[in-house]
PDB file of N, CA and C in Angstrom:
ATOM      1  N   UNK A   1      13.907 -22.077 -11.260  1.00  0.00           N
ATOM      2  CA  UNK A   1      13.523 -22.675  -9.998  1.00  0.00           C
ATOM      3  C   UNK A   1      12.691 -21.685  -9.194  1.00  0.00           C
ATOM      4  N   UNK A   2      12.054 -22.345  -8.712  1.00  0.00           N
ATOM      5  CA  UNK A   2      10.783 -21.254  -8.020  1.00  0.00           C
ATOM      6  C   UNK A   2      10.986 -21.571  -6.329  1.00  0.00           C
ATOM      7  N   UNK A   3      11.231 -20.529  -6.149  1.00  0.00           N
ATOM      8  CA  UNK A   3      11.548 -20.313  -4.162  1.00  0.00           C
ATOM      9  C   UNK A   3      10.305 -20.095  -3.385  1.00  0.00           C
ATOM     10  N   UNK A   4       9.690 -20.457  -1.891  1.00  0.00           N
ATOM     11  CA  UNK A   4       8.721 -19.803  -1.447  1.00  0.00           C
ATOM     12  C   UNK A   4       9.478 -19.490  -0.153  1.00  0.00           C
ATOM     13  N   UNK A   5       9.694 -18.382   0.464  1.00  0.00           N
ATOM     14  CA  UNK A   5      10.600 -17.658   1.294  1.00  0.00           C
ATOM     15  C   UNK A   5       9.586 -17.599   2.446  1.00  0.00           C
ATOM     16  N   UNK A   6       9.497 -18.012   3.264  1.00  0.00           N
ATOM     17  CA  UNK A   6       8.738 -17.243   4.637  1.00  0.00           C
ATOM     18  C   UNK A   6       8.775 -18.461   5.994  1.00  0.00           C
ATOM     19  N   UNK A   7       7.797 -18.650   6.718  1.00  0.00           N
ATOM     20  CA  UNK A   7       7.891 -19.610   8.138  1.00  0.00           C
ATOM     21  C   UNK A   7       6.532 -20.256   7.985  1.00  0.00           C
ATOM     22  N   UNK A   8       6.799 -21.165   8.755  1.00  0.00           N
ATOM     23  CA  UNK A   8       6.388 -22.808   8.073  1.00  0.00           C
ATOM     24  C   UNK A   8       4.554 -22.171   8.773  1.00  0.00           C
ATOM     25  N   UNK A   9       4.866 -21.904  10.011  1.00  0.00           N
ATOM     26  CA  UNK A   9       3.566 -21.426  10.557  1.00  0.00           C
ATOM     27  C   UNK A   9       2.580 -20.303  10.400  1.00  0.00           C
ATOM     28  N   UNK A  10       3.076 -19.412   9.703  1.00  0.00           N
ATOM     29  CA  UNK A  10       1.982 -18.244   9.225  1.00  0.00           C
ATOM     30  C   UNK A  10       1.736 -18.943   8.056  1.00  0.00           C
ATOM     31  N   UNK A  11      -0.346 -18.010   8.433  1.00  0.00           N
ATOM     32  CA  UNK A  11      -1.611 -18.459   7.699  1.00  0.00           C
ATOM     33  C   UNK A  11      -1.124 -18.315   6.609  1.00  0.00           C
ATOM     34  N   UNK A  12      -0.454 -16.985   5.561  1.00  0.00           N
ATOM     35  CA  UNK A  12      -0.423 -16.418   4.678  1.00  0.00           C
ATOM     36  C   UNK A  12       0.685 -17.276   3.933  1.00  0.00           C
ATOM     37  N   UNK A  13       1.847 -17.634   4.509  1.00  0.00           N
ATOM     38  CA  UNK A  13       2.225 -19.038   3.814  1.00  0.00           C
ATOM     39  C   UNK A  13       1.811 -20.071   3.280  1.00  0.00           C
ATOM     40  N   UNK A  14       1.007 -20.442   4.398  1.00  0.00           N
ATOM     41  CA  UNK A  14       0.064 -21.897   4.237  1.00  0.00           C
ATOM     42  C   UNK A  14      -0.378 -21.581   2.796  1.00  0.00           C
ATOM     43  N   UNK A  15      -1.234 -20.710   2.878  1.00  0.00           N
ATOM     44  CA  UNK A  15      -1.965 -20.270   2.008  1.00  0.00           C
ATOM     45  C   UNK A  15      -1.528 -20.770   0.500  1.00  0.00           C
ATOM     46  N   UNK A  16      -0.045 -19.540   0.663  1.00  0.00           N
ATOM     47  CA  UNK A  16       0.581 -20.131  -0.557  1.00  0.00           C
ATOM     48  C   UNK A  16       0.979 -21.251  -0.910  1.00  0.00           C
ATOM     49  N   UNK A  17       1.130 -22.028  -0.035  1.00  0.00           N
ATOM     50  CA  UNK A  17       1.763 -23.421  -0.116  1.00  0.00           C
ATOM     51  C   UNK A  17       0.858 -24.260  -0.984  1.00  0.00           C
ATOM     52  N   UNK A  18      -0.225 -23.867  -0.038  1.00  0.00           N
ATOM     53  CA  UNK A  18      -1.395 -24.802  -0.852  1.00  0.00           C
ATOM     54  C   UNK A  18      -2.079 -24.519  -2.492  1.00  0.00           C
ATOM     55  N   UNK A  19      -1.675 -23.321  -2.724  1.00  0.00           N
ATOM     56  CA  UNK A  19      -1.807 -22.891  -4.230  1.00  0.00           C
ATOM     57  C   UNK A  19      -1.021 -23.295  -5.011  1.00  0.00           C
ATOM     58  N   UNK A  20       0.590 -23.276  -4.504  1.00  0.00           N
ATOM     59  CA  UNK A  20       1.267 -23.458  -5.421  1.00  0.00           C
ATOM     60  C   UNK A  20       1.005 -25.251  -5.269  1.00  0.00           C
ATOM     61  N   UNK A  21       0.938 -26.091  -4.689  1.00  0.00           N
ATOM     62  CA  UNK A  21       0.400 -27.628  -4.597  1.00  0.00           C
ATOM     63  C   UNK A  21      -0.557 -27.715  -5.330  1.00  0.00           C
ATOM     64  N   UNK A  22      -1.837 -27.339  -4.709  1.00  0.00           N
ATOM     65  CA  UNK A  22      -3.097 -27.233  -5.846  1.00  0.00           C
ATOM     66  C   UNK A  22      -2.673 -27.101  -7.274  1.00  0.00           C
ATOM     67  N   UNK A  23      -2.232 -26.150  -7.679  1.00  0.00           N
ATOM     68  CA  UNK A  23      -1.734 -26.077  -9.023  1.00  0.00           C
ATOM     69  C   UNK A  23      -0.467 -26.386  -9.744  1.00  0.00           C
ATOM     70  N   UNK A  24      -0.202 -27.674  -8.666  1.00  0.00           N
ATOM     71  CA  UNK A  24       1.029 -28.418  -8.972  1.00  0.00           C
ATOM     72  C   UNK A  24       2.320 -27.373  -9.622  1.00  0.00           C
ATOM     73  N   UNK A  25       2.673 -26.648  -9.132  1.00  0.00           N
ATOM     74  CA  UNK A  25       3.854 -25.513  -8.891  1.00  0.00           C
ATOM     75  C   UNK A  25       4.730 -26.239  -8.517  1.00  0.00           C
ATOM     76  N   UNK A  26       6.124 -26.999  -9.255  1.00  0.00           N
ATOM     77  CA  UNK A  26       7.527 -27.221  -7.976  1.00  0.00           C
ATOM     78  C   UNK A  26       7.594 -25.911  -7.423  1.00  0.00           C
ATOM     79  N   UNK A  27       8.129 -26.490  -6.358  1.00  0.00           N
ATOM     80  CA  UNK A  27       9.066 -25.215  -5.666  1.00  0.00           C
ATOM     81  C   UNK A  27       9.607 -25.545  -4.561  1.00  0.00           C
ATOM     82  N   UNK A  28      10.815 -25.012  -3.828  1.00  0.00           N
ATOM     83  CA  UNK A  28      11.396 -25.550  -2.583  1.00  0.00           C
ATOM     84  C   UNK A  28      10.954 -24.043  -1.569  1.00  0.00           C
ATOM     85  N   UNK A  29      10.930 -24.903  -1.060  1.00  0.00           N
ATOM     86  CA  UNK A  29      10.007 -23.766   1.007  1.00  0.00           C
ATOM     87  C   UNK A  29      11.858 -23.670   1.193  1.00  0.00           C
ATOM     88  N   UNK A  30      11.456 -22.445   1.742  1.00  0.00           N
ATOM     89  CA  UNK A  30      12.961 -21.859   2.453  1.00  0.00           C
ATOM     90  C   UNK A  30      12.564 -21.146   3.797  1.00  0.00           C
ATOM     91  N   UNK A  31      12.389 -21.864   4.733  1.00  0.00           N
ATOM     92  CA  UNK A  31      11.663 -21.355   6.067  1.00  0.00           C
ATOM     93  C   UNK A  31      13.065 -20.672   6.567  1.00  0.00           C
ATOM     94  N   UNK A  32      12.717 -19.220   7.043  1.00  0.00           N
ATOM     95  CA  UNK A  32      13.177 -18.282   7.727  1.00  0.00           C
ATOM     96  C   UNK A  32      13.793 -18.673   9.170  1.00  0.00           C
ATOM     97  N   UNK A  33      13.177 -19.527   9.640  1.00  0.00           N
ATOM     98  CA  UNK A  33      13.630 -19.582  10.781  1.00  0.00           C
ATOM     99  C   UNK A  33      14.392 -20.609  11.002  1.00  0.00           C
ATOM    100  N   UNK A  34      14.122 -21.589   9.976  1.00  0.00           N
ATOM    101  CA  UNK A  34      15.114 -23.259  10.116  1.00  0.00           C
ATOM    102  C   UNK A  34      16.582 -22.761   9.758  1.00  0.00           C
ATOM    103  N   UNK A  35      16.376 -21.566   8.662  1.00  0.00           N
ATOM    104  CA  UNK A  35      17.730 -21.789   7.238  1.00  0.00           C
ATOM    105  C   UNK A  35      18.127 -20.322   7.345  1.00  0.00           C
ATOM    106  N   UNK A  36      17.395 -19.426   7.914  1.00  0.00           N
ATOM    107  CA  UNK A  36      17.851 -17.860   8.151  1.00  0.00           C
ATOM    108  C   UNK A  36      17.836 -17.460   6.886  1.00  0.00           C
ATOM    109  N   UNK A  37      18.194 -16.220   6.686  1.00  0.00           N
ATOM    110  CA  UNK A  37      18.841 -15.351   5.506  1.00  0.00           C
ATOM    111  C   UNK A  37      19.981 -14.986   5.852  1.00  0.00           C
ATOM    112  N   UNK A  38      20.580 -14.620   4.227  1.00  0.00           N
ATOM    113  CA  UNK A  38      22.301 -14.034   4.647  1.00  0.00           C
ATOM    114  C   UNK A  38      21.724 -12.391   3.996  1.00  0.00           C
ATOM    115  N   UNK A  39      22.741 -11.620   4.481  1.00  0.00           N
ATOM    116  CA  UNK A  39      22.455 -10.519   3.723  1.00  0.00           C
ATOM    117  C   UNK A  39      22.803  -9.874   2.699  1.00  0.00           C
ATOM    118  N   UNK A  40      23.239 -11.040   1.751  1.00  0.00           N
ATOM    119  CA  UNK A  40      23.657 -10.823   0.399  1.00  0.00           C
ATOM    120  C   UNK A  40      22.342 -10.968  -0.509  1.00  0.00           C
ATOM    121  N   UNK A  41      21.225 -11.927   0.369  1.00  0.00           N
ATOM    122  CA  UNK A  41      20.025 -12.370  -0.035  1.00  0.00           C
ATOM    123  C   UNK A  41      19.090 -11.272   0.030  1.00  0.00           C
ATOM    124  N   UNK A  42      19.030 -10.458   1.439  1.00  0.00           N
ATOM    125  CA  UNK A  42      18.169  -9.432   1.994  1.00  0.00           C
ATOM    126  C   UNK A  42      18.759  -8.368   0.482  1.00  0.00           C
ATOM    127  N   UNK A  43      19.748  -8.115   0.339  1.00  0.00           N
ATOM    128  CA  UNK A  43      20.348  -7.002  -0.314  1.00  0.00           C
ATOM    129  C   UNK A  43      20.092  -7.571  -1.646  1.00  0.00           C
ATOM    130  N   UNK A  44      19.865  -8.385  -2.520  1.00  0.00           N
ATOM    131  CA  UNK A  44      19.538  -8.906  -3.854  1.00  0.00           C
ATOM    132  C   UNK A  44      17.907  -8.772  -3.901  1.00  0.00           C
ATOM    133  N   UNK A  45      17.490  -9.003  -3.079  1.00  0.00           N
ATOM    134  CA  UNK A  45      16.014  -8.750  -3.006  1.00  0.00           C
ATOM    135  C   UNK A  45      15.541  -7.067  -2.783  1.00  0.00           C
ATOM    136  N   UNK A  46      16.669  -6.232  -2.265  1.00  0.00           N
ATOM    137  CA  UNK A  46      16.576  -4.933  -2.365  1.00  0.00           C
ATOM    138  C   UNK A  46      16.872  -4.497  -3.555  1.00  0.00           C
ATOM    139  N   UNK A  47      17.494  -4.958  -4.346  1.00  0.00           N
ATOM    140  CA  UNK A  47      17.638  -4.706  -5.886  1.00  0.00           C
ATOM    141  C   UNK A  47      16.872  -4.527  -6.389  1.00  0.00           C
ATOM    142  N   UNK A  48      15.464  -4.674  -6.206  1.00  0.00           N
ATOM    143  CA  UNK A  48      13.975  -5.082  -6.632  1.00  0.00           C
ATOM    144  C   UNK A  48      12.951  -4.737  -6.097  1.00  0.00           C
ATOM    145  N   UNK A  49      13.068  -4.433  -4.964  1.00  0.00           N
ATOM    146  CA  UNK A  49      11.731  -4.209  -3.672  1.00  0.00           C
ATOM    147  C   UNK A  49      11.897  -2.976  -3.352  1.00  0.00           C
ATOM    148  N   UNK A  50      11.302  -2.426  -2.976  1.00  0.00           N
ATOM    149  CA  UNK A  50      11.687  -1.005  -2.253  1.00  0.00           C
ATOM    150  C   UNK A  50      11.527  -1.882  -0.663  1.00  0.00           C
ATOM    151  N   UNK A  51      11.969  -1.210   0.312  1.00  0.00           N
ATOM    152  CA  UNK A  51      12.532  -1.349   1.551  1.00  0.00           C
ATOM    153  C   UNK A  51      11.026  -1.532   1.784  1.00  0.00           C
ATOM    154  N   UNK A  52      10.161  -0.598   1.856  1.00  0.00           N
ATOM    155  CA  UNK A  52       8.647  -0.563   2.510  1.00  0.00           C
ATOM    156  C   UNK A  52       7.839  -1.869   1.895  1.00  0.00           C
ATOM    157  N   UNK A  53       7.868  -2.401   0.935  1.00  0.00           N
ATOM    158  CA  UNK A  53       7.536  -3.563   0.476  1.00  0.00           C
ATOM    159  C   UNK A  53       8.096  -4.278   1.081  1.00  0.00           C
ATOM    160  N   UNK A  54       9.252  -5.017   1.809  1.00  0.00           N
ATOM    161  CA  UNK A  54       9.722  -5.880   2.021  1.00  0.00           C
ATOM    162  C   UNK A  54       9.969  -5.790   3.482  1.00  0.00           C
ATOM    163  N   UNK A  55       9.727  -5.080   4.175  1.00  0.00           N
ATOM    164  CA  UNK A  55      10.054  -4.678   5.413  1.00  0.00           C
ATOM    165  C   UNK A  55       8.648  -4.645   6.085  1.00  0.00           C
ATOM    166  N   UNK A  56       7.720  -5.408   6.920  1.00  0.00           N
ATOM    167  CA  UNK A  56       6.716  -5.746   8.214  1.00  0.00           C
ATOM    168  C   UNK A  56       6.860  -4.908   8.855  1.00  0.00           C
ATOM    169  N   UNK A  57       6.643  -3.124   8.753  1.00  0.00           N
ATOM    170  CA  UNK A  57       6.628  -2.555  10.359  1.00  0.00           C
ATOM    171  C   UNK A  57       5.617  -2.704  11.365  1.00  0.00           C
ATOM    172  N   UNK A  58       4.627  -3.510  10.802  1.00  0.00           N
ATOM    173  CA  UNK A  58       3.596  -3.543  11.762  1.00  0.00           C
ATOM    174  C   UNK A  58       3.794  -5.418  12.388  1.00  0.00           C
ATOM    175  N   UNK A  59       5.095  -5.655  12.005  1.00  0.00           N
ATOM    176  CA  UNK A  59       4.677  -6.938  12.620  1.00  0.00           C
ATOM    177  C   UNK A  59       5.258  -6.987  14.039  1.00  0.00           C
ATOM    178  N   UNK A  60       5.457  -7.924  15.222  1.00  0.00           N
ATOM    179  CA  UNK A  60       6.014  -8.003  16.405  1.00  0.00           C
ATOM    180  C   UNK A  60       7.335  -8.169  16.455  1.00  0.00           C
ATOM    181  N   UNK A  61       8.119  -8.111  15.559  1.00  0.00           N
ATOM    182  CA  UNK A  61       9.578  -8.260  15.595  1.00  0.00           C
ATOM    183  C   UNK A  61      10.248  -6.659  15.143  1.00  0.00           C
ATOM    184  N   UNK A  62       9.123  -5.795  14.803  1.00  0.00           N
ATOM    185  CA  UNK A  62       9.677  -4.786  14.566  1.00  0.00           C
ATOM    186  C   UNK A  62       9.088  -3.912  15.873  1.00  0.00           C
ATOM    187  N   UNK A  63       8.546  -4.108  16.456  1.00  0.00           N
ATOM    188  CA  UNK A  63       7.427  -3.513  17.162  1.00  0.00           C
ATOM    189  C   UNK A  63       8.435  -3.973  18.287  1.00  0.00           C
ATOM    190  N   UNK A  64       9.113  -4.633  18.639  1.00  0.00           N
ATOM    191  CA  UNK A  64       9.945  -5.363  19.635  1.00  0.00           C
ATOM    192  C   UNK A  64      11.750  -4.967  19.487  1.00  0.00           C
ATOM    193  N   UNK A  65      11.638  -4.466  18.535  1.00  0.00           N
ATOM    194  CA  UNK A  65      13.151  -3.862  18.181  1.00  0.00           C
ATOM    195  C   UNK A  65      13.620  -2.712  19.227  1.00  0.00           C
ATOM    196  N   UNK A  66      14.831  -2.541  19.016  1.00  0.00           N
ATOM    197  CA  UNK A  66      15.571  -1.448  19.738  1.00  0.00           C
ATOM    198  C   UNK A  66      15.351   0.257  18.923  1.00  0.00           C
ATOM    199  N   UNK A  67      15.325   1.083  19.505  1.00  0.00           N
ATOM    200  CA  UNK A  67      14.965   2.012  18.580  1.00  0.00           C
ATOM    201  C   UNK A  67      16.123   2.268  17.725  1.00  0.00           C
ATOM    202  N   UNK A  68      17.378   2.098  18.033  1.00  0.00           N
ATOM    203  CA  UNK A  68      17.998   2.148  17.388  1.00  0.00           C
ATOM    204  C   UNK A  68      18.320   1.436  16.315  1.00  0.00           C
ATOM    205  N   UNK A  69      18.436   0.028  16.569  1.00  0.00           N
ATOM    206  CA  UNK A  69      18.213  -0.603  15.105  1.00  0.00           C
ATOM    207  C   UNK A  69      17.055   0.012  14.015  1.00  0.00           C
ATOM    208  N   UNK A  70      15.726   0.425  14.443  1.00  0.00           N
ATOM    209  CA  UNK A  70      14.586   1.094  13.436  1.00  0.00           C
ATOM    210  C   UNK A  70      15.282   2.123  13.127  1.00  0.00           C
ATOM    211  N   UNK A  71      16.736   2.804  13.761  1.00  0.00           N
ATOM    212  CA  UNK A  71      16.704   3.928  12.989  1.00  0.00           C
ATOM    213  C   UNK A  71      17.759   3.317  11.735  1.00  0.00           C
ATOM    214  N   UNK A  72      18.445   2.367  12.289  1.00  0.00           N
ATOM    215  CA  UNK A  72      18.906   2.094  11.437  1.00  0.00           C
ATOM    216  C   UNK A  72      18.049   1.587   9.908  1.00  0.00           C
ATOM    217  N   UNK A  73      17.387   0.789  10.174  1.00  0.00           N
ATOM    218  CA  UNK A  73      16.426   0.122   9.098  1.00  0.00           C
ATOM    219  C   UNK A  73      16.150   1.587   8.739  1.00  0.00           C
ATOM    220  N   UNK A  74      15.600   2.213   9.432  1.00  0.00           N
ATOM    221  CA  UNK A  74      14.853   3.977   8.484  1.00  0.00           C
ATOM    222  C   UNK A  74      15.906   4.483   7.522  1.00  0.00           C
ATOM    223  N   UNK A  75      17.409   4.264   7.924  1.00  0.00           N
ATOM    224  CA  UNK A  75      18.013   5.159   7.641  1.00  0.00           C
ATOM    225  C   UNK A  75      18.951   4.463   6.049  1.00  0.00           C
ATOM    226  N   UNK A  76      18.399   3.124   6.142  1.00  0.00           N
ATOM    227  CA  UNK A  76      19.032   2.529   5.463  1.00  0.00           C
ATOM    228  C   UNK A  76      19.615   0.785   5.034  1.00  0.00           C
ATOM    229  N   UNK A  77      19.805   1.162   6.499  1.00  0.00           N
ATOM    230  CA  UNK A  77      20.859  -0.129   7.076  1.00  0.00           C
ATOM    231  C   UNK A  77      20.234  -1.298   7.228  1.00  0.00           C
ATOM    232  N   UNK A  78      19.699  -2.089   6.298  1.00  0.00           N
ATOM    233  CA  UNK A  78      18.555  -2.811   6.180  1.00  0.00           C
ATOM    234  C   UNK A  78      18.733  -4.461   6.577  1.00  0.00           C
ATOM    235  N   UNK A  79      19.611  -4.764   5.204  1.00  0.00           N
ATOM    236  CA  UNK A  79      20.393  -6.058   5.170  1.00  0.00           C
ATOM    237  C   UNK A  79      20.724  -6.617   6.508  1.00  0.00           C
ATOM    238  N   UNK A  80      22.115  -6.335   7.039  1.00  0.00           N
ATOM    239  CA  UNK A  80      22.190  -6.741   8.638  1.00  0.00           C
ATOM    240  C   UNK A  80      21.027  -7.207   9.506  1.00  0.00           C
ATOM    241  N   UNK A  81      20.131  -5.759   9.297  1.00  0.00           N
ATOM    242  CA  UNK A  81      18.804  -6.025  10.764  1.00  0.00           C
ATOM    243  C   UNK A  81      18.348  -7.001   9.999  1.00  0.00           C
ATOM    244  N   UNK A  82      17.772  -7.431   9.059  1.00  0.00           N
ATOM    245  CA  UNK A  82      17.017  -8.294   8.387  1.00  0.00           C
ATOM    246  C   UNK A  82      17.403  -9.382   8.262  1.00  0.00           C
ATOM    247  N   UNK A  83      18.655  -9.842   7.971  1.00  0.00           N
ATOM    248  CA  UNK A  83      19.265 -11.268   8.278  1.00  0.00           C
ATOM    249  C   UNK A  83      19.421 -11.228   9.592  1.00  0.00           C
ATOM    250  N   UNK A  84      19.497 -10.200  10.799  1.00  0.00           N
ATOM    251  CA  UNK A  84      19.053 -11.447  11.859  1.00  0.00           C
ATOM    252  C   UNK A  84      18.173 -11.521  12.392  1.00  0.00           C
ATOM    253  N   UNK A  85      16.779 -10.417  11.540  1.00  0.00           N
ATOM    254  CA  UNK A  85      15.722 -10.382  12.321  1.00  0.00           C
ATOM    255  C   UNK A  85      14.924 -11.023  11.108  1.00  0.00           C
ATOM    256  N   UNK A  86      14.890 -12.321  10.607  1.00  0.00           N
ATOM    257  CA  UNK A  86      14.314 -12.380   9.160  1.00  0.00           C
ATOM    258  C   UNK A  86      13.149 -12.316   9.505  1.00  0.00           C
ATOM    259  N   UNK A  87      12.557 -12.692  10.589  1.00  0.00           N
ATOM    260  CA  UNK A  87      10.655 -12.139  10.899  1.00  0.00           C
ATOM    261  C   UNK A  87      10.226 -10.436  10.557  1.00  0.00           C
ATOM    262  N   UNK A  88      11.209  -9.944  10.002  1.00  0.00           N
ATOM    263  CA  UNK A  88      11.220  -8.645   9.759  1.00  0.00           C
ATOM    264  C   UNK A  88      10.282  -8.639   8.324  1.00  0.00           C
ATOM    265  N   UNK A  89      10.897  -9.580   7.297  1.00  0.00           N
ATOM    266  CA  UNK A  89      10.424  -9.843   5.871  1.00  0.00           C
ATOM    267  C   UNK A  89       8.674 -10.362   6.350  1.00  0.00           C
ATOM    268  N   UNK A  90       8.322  -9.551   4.659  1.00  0.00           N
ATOM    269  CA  UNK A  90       6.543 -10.131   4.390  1.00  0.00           C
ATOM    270  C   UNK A  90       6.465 -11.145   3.879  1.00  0.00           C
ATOM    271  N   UNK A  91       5.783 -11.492   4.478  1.00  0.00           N
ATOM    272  CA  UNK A  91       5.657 -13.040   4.049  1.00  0.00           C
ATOM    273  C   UNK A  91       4.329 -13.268   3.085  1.00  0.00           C
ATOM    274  N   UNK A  92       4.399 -14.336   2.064  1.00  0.00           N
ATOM    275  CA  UNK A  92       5.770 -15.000   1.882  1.00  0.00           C
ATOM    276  C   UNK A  92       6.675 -13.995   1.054  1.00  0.00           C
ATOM    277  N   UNK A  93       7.628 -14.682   0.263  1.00  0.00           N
ATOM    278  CA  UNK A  93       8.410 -14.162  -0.740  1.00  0.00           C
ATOM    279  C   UNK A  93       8.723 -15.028  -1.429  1.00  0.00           C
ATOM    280  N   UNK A  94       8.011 -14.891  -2.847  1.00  0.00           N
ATOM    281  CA  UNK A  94       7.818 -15.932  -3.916  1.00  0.00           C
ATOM    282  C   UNK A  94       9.139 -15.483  -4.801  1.00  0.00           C
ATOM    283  N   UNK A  95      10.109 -16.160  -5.301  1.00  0.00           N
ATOM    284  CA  UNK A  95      11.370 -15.876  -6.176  1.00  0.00           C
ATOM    285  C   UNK A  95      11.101 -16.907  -7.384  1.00  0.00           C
ATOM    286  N   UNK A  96      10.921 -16.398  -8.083  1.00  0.00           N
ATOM    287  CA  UNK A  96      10.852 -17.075  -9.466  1.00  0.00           C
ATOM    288  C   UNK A  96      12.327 -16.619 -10.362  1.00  0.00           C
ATOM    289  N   UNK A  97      12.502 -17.399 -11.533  1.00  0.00           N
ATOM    290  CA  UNK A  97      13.695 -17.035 -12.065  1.00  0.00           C
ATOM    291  C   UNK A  97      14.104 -15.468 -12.706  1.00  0.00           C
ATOM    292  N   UNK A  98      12.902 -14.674 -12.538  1.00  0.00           N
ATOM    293  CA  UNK A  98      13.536 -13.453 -12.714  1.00  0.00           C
ATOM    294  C   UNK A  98      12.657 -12.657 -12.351  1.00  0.00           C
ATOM    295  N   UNK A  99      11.944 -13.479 -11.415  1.00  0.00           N
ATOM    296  CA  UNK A  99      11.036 -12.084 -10.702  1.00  0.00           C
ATOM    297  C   UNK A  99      10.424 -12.484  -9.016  1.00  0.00           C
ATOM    298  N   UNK A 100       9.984 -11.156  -8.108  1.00  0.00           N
ATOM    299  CA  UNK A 100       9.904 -11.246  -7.065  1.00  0.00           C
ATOM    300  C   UNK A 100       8.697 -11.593  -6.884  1.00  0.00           C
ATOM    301  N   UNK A 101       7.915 -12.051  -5.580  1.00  0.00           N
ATOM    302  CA  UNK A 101       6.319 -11.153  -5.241  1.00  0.00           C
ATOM    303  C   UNK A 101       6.302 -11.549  -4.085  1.00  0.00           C
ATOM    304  N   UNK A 102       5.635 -10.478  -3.074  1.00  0.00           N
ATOM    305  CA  UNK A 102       5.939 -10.392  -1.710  1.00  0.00           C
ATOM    306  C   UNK A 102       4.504 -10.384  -1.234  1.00  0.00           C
ATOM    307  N   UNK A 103       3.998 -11.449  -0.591  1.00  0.00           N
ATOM    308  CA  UNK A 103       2.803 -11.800   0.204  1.00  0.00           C
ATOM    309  C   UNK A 103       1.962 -12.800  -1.118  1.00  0.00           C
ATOM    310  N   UNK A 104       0.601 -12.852  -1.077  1.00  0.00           N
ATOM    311  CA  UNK A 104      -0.039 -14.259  -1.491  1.00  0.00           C
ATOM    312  C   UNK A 104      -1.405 -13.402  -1.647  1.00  0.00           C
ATOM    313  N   UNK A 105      -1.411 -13.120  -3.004  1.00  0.00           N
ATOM    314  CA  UNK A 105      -2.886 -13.341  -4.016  1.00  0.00           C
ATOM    315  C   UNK A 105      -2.562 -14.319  -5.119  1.00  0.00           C
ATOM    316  N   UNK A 106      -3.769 -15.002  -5.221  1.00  0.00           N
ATOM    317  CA  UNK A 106      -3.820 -15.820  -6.104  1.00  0.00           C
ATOM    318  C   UNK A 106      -4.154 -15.511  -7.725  1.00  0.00           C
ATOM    319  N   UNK A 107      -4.587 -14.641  -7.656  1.00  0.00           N
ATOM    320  CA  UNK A 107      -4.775 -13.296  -8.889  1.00  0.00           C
ATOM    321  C   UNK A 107      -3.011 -13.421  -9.127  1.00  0.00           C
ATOM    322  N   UNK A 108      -2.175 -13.233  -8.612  1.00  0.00           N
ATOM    323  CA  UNK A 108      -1.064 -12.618  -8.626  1.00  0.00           C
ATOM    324  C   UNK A 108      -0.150 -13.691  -8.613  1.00  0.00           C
ATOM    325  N   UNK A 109      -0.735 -14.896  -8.159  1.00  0.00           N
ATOM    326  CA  UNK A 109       0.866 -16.121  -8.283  1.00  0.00           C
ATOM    327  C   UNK A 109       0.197 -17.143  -9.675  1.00  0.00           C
ATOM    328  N   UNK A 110      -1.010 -16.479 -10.119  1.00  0.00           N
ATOM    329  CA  UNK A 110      -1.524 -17.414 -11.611  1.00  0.00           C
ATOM    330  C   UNK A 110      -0.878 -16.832 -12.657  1.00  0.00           C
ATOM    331  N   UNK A 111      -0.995 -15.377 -12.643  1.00  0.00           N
ATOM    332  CA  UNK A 111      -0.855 -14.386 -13.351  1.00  0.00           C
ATOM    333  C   UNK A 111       1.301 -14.980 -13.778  1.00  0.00           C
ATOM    334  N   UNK A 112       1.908 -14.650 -12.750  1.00  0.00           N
ATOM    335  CA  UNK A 112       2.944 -15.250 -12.578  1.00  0.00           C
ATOM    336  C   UNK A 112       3.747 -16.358 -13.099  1.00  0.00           C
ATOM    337  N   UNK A 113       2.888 -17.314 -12.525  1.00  0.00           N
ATOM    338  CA  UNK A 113       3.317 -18.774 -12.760  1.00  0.00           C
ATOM    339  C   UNK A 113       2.217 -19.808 -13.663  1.00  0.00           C
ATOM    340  N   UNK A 114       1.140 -19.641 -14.136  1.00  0.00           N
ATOM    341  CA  UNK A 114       0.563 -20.400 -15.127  1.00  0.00           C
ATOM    342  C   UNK A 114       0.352 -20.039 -16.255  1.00  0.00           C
TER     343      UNK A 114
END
């Protein structure tokens, strides 16, 4: 089963949305903000990602954080901040049955999935 992880309104979703449609891809949308993350999810996806891959410091939800939570995220403590800050994650986050990919080239979701 093929996942597309991110919020219904960023470009870079869309994007994907429409590739994986175009090229008739099932897959179920798991919008961040309707359905949240748990952090058993954030932490299974750390199994795989390094933290800097999967972690937006340049986006407005990190940029808007407490410094202390960033130290936390720096220091480790990832999961927690990230399930309740899921605007934290790059979007999208494509989950296929045994593999990740975090943001939207099309080079990269053919390569993947066709």
């Amino acid at each position: 089963m093929t996942t597309l992880y991110g919020i219904k309104n960023c470009n870079t979703v869309k994007k994907a949305r429409k590739w994986l449609e175009g090229n008739s891809v099932a897959y179920t949308f798991h919008d961040f903000r309707e359905h949240g993350l748990t952090e058993q999810q954030v932490n299974e996806w750390l199994e795989v990602l390094a933290p800097e891959v999967l972690i937006n410091k340049r986006s407005t939800t990190w940029k808007q954080m407490s410094d202390s939570d960033k130290a936390k995220v720096d220091a480790g403590d990832i999961a927690a901040i990230a399930a309740a800050n899921p605007t934290l994650i790059k979007r999208p986050v494509l989950a296929t049955g045994d593999s990740l990919q975090v943001g939207f080239k099309d080079s990269d979701y053919a390569g993947l999935l066709l």
